[in-house]
N, C-alpha and C. Protein backbone atom coordinates (compact mmCIF):
# COMPACT_ATOMS: atom_id res chain seq x y z
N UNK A 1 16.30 -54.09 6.09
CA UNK A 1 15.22 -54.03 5.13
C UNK A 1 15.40 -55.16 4.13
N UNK A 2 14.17 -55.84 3.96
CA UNK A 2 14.31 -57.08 3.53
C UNK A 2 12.99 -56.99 1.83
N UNK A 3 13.35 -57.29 0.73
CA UNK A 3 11.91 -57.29 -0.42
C UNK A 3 12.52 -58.22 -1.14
N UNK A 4 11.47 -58.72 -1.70
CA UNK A 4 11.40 -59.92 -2.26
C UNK A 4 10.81 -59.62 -4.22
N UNK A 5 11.36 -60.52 -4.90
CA UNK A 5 11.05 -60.02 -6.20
C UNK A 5 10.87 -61.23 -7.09
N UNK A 6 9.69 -61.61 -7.72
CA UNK A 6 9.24 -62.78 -8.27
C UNK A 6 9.34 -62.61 -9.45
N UNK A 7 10.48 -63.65 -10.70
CA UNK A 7 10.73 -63.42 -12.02
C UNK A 7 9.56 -63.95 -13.25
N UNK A 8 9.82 -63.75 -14.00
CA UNK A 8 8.65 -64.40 -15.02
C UNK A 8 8.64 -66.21 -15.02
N UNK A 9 9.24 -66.34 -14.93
CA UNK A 9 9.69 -68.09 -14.63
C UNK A 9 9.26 -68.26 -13.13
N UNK A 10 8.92 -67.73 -12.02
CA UNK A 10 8.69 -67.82 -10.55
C UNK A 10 9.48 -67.94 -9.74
N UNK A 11 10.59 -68.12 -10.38
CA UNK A 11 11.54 -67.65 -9.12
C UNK A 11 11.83 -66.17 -8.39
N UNK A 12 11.98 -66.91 -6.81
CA UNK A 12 12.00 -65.84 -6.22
C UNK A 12 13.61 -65.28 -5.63
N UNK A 13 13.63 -63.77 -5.48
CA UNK A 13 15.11 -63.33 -5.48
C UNK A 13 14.57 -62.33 -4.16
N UNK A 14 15.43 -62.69 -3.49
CA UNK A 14 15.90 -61.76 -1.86
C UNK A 14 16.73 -60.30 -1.87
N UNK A 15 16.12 -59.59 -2.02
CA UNK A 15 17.11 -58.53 -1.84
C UNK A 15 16.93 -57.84 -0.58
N UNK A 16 18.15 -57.72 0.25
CA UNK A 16 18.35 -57.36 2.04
C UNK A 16 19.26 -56.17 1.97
N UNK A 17 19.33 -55.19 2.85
CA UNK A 17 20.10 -54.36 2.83
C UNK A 17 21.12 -54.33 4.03
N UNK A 18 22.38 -53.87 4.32
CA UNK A 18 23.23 -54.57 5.71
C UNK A 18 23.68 -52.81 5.69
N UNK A 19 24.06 -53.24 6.80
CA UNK A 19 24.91 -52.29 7.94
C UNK A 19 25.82 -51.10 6.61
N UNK A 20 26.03 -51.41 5.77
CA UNK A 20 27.14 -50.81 5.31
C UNK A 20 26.47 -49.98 4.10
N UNK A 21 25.11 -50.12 4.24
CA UNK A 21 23.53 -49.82 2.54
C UNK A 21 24.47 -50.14 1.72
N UNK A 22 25.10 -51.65 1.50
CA UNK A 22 24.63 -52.22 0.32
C UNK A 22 23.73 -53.39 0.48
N UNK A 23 23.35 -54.09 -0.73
CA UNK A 23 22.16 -54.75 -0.90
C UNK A 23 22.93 -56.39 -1.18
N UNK A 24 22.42 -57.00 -0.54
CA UNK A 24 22.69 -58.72 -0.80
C UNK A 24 21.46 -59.34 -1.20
N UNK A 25 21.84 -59.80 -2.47
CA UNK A 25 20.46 -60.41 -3.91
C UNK A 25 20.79 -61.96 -3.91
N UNK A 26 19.66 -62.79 -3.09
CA UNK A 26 19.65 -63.72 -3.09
C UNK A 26 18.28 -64.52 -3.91
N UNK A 27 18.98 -66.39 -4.33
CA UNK A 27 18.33 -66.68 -5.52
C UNK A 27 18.34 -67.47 -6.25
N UNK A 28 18.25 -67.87 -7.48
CA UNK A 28 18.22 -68.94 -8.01
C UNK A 28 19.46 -68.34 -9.24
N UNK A 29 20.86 -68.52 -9.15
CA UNK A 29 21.69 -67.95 -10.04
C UNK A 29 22.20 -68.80 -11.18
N UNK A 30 21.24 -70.11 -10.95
CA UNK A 30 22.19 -71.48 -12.34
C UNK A 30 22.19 -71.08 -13.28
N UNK A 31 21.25 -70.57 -13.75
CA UNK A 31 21.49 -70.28 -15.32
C UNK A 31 21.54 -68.90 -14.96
N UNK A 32 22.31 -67.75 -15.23
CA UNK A 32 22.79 -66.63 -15.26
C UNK A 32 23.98 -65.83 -16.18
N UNK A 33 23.56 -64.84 -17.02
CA UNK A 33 24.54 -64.10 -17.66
C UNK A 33 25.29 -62.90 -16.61
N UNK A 34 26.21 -62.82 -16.69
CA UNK A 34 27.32 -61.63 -15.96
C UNK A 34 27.39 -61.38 -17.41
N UNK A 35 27.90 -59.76 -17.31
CA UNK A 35 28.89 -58.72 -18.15
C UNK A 35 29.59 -58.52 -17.36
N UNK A 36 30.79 -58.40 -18.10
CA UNK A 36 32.46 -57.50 -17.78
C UNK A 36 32.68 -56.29 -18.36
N UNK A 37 32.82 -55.43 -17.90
CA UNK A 37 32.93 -54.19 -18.79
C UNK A 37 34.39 -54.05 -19.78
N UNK A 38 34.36 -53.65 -20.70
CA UNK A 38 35.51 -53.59 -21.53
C UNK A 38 36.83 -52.43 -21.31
N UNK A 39 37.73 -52.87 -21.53
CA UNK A 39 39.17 -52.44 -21.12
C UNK A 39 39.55 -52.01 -22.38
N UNK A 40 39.66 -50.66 -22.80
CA UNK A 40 40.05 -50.29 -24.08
C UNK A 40 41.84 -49.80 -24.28
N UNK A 41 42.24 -50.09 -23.38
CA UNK A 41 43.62 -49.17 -22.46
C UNK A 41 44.77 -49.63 -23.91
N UNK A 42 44.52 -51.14 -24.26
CA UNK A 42 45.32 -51.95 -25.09
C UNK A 42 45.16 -51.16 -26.74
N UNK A 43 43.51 -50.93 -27.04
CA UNK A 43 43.58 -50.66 -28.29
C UNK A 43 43.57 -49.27 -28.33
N UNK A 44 43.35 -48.13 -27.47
CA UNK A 44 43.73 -47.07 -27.40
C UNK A 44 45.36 -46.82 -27.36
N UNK A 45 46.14 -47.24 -27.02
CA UNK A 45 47.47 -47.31 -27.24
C UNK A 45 48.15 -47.21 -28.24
N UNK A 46 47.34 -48.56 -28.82
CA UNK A 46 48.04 -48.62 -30.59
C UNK A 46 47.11 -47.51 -31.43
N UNK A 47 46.28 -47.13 -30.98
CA UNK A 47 45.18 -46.45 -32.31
C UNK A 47 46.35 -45.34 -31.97
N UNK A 48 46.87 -44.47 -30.67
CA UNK A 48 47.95 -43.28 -30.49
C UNK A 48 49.53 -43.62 -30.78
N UNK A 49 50.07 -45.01 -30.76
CA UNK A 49 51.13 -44.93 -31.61
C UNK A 49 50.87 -45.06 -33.36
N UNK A 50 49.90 -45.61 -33.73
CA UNK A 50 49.77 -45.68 -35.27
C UNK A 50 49.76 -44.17 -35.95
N UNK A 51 49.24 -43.26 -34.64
CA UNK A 51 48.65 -41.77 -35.88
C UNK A 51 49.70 -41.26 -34.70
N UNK A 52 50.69 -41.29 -34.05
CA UNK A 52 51.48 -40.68 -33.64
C UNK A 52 52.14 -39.01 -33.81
N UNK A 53 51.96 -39.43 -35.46
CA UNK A 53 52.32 -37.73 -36.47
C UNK A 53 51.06 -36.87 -36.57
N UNK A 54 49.80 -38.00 -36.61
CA UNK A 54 48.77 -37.16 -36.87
C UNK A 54 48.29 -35.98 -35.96
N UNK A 55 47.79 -34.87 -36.31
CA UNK A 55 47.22 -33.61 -35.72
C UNK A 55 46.34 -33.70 -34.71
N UNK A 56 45.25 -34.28 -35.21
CA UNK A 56 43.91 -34.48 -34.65
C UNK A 56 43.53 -35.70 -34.56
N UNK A 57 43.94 -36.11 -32.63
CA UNK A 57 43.63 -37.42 -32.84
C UNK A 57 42.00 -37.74 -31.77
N UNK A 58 40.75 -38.71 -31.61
CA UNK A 58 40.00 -38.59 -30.96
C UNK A 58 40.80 -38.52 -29.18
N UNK A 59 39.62 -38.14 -28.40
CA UNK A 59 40.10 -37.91 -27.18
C UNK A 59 39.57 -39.48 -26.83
N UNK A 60 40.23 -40.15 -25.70
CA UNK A 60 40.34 -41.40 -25.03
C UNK A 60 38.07 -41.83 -25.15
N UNK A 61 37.49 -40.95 -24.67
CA UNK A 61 36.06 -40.81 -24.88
C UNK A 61 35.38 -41.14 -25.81
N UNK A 62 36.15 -40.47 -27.11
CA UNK A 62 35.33 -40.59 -28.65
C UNK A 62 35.87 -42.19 -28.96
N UNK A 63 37.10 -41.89 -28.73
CA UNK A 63 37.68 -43.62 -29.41
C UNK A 63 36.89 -44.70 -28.78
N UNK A 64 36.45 -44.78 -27.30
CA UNK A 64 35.62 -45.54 -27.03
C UNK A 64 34.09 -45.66 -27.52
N UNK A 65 33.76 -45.02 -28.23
CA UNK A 65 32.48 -45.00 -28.99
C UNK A 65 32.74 -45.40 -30.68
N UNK A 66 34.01 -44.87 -30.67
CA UNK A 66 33.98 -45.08 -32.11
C UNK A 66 34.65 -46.12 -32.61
N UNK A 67 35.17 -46.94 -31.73
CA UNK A 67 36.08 -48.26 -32.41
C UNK A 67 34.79 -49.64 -32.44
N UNK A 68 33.78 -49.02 -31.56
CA UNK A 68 32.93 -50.02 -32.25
C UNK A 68 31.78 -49.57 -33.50
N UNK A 69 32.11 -48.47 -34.02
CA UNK A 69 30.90 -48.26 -35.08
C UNK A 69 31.27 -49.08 -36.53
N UNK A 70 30.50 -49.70 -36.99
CA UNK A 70 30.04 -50.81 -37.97
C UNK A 70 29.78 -50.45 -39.51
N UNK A 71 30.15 -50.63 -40.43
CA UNK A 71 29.87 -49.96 -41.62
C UNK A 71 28.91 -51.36 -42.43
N UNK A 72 27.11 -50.80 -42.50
CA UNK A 72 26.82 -52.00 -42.99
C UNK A 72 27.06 -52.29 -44.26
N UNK A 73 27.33 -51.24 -45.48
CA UNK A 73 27.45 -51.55 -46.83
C UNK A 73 28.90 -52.78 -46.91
N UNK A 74 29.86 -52.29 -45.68
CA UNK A 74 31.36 -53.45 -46.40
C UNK A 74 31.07 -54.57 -45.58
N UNK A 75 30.05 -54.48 -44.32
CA UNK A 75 30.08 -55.71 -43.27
C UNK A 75 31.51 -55.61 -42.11
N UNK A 76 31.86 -54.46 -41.83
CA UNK A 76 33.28 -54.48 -41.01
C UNK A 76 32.84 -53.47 -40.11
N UNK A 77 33.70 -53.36 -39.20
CA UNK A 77 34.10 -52.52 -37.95
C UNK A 77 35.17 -51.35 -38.79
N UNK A 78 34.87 -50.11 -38.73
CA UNK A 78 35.55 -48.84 -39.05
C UNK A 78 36.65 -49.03 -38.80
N UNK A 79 36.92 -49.62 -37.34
CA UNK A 79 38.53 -49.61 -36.88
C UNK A 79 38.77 -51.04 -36.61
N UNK A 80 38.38 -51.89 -37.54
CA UNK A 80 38.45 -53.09 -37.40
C UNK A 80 39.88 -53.68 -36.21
N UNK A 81 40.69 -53.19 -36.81
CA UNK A 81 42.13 -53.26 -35.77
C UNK A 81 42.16 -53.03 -35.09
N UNK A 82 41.85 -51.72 -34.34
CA UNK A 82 41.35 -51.82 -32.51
C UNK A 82 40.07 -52.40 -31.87
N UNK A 83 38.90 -52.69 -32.78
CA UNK A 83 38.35 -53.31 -31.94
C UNK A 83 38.48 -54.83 -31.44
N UNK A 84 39.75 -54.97 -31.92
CA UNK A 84 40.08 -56.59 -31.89
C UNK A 84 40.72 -56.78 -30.45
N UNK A 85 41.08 -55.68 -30.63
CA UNK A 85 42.33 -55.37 -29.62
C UNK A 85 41.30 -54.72 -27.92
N UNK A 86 40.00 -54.57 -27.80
CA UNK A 86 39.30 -54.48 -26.90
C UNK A 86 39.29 -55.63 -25.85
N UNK A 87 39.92 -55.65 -24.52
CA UNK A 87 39.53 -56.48 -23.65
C UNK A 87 38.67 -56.45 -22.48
N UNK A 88 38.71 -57.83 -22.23
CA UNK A 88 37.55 -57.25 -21.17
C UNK A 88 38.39 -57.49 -19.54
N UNK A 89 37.51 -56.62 -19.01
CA UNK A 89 37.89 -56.92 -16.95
C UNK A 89 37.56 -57.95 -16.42
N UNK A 90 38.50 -58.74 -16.51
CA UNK A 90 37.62 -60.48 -16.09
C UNK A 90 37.68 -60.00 -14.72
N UNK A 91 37.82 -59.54 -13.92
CA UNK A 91 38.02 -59.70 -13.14
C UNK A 91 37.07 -58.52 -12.03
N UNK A 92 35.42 -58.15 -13.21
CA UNK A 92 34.89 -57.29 -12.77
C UNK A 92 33.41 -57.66 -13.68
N UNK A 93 32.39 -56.95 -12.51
CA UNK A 93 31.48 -57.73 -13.15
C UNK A 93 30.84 -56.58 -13.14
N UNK A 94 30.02 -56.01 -14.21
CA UNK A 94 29.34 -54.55 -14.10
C UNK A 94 27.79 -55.13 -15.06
N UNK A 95 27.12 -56.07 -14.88
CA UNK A 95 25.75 -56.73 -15.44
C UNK A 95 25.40 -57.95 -15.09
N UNK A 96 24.38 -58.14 -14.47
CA UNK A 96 23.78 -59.76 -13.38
C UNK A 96 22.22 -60.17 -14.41
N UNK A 97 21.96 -60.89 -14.86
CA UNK A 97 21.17 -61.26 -15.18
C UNK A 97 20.24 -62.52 -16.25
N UNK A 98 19.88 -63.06 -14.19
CA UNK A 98 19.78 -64.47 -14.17
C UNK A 98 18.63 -64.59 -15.37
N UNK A 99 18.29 -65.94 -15.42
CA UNK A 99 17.76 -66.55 -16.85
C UNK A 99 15.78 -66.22 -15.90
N UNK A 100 15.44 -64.94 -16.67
CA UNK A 100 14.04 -64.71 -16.33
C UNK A 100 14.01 -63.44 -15.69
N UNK A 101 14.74 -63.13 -15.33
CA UNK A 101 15.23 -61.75 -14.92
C UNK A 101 15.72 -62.25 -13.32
N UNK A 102 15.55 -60.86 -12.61
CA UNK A 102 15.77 -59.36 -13.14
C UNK A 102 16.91 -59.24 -13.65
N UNK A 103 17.53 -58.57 -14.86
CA UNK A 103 18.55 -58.16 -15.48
C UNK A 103 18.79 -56.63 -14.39
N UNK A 104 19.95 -56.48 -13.83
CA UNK A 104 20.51 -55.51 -13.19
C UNK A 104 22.12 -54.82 -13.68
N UNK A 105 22.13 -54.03 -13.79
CA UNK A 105 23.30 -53.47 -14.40
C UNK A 105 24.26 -52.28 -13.29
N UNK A 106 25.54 -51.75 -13.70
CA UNK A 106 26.13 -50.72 -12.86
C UNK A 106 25.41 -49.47 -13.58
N UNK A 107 25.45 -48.43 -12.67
CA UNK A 107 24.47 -47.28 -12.75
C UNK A 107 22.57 -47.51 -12.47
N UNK A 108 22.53 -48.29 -12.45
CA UNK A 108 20.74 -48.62 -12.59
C UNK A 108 20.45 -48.32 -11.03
N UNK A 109 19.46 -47.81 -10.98
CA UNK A 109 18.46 -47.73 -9.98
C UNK A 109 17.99 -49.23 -9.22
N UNK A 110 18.37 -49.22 -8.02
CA UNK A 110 17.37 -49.95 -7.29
C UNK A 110 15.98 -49.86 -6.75
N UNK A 111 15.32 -48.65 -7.14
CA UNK A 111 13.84 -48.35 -6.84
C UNK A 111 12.88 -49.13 -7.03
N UNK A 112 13.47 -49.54 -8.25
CA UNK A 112 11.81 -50.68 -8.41
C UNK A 112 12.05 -52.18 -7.72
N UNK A 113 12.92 -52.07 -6.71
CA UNK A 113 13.55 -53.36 -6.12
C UNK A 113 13.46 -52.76 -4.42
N UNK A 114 12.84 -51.44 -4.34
CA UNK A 114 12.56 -51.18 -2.97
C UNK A 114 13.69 -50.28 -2.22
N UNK A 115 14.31 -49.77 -3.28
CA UNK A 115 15.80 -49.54 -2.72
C UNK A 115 15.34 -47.86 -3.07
N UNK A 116 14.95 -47.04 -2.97
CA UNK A 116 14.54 -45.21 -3.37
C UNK A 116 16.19 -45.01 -3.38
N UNK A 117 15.94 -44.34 -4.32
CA UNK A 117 17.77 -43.12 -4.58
C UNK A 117 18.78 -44.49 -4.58
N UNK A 118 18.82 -45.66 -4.14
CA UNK A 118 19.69 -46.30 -4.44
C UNK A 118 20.71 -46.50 -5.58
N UNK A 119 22.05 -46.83 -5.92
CA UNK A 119 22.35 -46.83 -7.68
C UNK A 119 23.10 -47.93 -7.17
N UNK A 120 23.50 -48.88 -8.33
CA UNK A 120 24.81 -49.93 -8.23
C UNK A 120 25.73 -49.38 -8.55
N UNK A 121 26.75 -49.72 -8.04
CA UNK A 121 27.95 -49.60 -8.46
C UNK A 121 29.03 -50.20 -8.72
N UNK A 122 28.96 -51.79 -8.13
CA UNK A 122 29.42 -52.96 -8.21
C UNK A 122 28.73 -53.96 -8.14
N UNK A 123 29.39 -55.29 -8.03
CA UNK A 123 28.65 -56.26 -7.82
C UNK A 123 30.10 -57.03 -7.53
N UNK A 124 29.49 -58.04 -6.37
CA UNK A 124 30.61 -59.04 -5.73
C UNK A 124 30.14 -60.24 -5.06
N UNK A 125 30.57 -61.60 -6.36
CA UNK A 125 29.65 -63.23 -5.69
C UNK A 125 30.30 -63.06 -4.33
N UNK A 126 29.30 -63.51 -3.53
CA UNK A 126 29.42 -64.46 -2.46
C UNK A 126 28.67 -65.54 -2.22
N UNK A 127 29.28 -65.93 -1.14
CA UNK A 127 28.59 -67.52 -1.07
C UNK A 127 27.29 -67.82 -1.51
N UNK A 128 26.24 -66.93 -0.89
CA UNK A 128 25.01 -66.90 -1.08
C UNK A 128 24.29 -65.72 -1.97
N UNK A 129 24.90 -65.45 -2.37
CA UNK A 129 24.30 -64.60 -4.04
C UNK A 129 25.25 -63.85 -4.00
N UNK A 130 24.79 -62.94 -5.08
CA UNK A 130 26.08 -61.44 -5.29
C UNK A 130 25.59 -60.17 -4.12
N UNK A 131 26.55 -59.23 -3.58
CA UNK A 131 26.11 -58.50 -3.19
C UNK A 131 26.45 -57.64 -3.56
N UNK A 132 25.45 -56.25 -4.11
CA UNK A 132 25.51 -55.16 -4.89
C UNK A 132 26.34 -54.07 -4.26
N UNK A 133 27.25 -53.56 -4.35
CA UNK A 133 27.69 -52.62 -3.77
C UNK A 133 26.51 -51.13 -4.20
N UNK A 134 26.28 -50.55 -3.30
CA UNK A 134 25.96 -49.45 -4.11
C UNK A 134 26.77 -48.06 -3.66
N UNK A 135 26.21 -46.91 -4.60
CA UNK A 135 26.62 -45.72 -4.81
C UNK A 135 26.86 -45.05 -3.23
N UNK A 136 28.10 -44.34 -2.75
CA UNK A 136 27.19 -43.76 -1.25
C UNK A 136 28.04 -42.49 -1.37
N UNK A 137 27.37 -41.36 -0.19
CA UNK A 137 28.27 -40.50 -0.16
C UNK A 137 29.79 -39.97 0.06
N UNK A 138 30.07 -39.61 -0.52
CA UNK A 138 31.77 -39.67 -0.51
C UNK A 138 32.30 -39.14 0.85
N UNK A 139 31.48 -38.02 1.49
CA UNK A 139 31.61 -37.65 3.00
C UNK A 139 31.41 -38.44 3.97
N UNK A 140 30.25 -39.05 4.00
CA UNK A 140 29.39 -39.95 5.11
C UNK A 140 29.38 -41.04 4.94
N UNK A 141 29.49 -41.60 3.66
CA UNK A 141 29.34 -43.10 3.72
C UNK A 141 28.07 -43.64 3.18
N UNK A 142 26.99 -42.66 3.28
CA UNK A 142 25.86 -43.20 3.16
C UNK A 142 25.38 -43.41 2.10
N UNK A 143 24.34 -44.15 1.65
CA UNK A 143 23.77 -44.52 0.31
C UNK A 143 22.18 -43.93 -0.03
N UNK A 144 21.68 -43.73 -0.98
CA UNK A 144 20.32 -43.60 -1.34
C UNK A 144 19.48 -42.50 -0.97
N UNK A 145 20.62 -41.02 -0.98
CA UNK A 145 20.61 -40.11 -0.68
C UNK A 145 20.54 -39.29 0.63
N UNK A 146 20.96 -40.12 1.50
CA UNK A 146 20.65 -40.00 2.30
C UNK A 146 21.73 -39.38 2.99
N UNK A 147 22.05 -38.22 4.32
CA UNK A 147 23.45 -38.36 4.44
C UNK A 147 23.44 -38.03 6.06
N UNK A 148 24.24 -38.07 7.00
CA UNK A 148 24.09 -37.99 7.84
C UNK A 148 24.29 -36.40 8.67
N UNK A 149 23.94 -36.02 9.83
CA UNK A 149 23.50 -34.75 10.10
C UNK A 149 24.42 -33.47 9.39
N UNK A 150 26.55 -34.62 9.67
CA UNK A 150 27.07 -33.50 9.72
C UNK A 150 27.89 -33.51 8.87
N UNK A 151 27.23 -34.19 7.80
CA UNK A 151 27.82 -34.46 6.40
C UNK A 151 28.26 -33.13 5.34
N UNK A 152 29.24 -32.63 4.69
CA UNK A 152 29.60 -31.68 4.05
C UNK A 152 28.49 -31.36 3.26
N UNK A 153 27.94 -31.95 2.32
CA UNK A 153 27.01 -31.96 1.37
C UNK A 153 25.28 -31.64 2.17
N UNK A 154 25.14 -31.58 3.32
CA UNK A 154 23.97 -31.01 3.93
C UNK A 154 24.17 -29.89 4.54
N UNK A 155 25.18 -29.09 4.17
CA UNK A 155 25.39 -27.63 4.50
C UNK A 155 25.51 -26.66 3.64
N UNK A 156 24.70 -25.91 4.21
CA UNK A 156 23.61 -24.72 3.41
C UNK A 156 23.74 -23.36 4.01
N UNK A 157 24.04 -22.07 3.41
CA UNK A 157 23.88 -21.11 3.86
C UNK A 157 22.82 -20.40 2.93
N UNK A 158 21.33 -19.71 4.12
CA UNK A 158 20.45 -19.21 3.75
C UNK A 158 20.73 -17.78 4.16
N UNK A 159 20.87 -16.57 3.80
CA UNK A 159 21.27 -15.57 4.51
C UNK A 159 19.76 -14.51 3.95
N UNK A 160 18.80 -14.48 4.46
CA UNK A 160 17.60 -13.61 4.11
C UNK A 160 17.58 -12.46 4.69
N UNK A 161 18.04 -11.95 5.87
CA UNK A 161 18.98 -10.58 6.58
C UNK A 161 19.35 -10.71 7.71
N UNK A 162 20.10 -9.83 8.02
CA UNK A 162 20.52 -9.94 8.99
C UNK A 162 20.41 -10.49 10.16
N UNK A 163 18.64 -10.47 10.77
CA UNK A 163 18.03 -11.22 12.07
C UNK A 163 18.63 -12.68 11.74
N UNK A 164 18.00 -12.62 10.58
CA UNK A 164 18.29 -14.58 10.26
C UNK A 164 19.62 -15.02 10.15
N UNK A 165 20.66 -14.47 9.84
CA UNK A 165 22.02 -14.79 10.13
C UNK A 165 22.22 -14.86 11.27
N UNK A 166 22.11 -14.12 12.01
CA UNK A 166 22.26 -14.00 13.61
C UNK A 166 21.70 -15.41 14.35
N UNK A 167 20.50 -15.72 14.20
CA UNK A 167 19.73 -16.21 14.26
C UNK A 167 20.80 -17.70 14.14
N UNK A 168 21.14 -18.29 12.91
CA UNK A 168 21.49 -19.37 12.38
C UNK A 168 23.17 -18.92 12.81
N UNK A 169 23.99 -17.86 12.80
CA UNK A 169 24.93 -18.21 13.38
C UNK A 169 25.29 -18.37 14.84
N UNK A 170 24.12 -18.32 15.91
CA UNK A 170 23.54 -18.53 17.32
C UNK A 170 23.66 -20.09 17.18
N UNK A 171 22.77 -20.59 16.19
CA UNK A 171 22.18 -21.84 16.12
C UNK A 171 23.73 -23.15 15.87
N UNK A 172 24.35 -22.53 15.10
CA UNK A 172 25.61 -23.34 14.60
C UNK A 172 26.56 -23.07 15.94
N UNK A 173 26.68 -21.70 16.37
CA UNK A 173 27.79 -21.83 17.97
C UNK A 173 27.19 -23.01 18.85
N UNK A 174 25.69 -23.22 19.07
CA UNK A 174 25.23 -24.04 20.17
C UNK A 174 25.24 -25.68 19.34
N UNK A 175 25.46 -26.10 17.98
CA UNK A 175 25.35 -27.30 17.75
C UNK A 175 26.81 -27.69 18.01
N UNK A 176 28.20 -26.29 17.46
CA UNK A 176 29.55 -26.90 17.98
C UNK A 176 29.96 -27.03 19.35
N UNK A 177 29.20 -26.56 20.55
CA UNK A 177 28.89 -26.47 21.94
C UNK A 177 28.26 -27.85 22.56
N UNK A 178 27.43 -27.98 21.94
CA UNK A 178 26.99 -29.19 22.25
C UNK A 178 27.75 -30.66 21.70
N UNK A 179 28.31 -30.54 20.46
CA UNK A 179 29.64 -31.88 20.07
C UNK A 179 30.60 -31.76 20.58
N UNK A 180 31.23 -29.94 21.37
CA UNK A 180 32.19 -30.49 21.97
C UNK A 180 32.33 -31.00 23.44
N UNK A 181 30.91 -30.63 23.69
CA UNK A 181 30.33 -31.77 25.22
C UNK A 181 30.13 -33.02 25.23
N UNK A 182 29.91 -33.49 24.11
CA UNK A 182 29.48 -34.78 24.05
C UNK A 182 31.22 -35.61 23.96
N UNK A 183 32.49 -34.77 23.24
CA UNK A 183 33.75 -35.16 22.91
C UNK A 183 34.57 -35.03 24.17
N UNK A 184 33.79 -34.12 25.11
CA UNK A 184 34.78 -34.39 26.60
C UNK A 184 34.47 -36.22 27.15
């Protein structure tokens, strides 16, 4: 599956999907911003040896929200000292977005790019553009909700009475009957 996506400037960007549902975004990438997502591991460390004695300290969650909140009356960062101490994942790219768009990010939807249920979840240059990793099922492999027949997550028990149990546990002896014919 192949769609095509025209930016405000006219350039045009390729997005293809391969064997594995992720997506390869091809394009005009010269002028382009990446994000790195931030590594708080360094200033969370020191913010838990500094209050070491203290009672109540934030959980790893809050501190990441709160070492960047801003106080406008003094002009500073609350925790001015750990947010200094914030690094980033050079070595990870979680935001693509070339000069005119499309701006694409990790978590975002590929729908309006032709991709239904799709999500990012990475992103990785190659030669010929980045290719998006996306989200897939943790059983099957598959992406964009999709999952395959005998995937954990598409099994369902409907039990409405008795006939119908019977019924559906008939139905499940003849589907393991039939895979283990196909495994001779």
């Amino acid at each position: 599956m192949k769609n095509t996506y025209k930016n405000r400037y006219g350039d045009t960007y390729t997005f293809t999907r391969d064997e594995n549902h992720d997506i390869l975004w091809e394009g005009n990438f010269e002028y382009c911003r990446t994000g790195m997502p931030n590594d708080y591991t360094r200033a969370y460390a020191a913010y838990l040896k500094d209050n070491e004695h203290v009672q109540s300290l934030m959980p790893f969650q809050q501190f990441k929200d709160a070492v960047h909140e801003y106080d406008d009356e003094t002009h500073q960062y609350i925790y001015d000292k750990y947010v200094r101490m914030v690094d980033s994942l050079k070595d990870e790219i979680d935001m693509v977005d070339p000069s005119g768009g499309p701006y694409i990010t990790r978590g975002m939807s590929l729908g309006s790019f032709g991709f239904k249920n799709y999500v990012v979840k990475d992103f990785k240059p190659v030669d010929t553009g980045i290719k998006i990793i996306t989200e897939k099922c943790a059983y099957c492999n598959q992406a964009g909700g999709i999952h395959k027949m005998g995937c954990e997550t598409r099994k369902m028990t409907v039990f409405l009475d008795d006939q119908v149990k019977d019924y559906y546990d008939q139905m499940d002896k003849e589907v393991h009957q039939n895979r283990a014919n196909l495994n001779e």
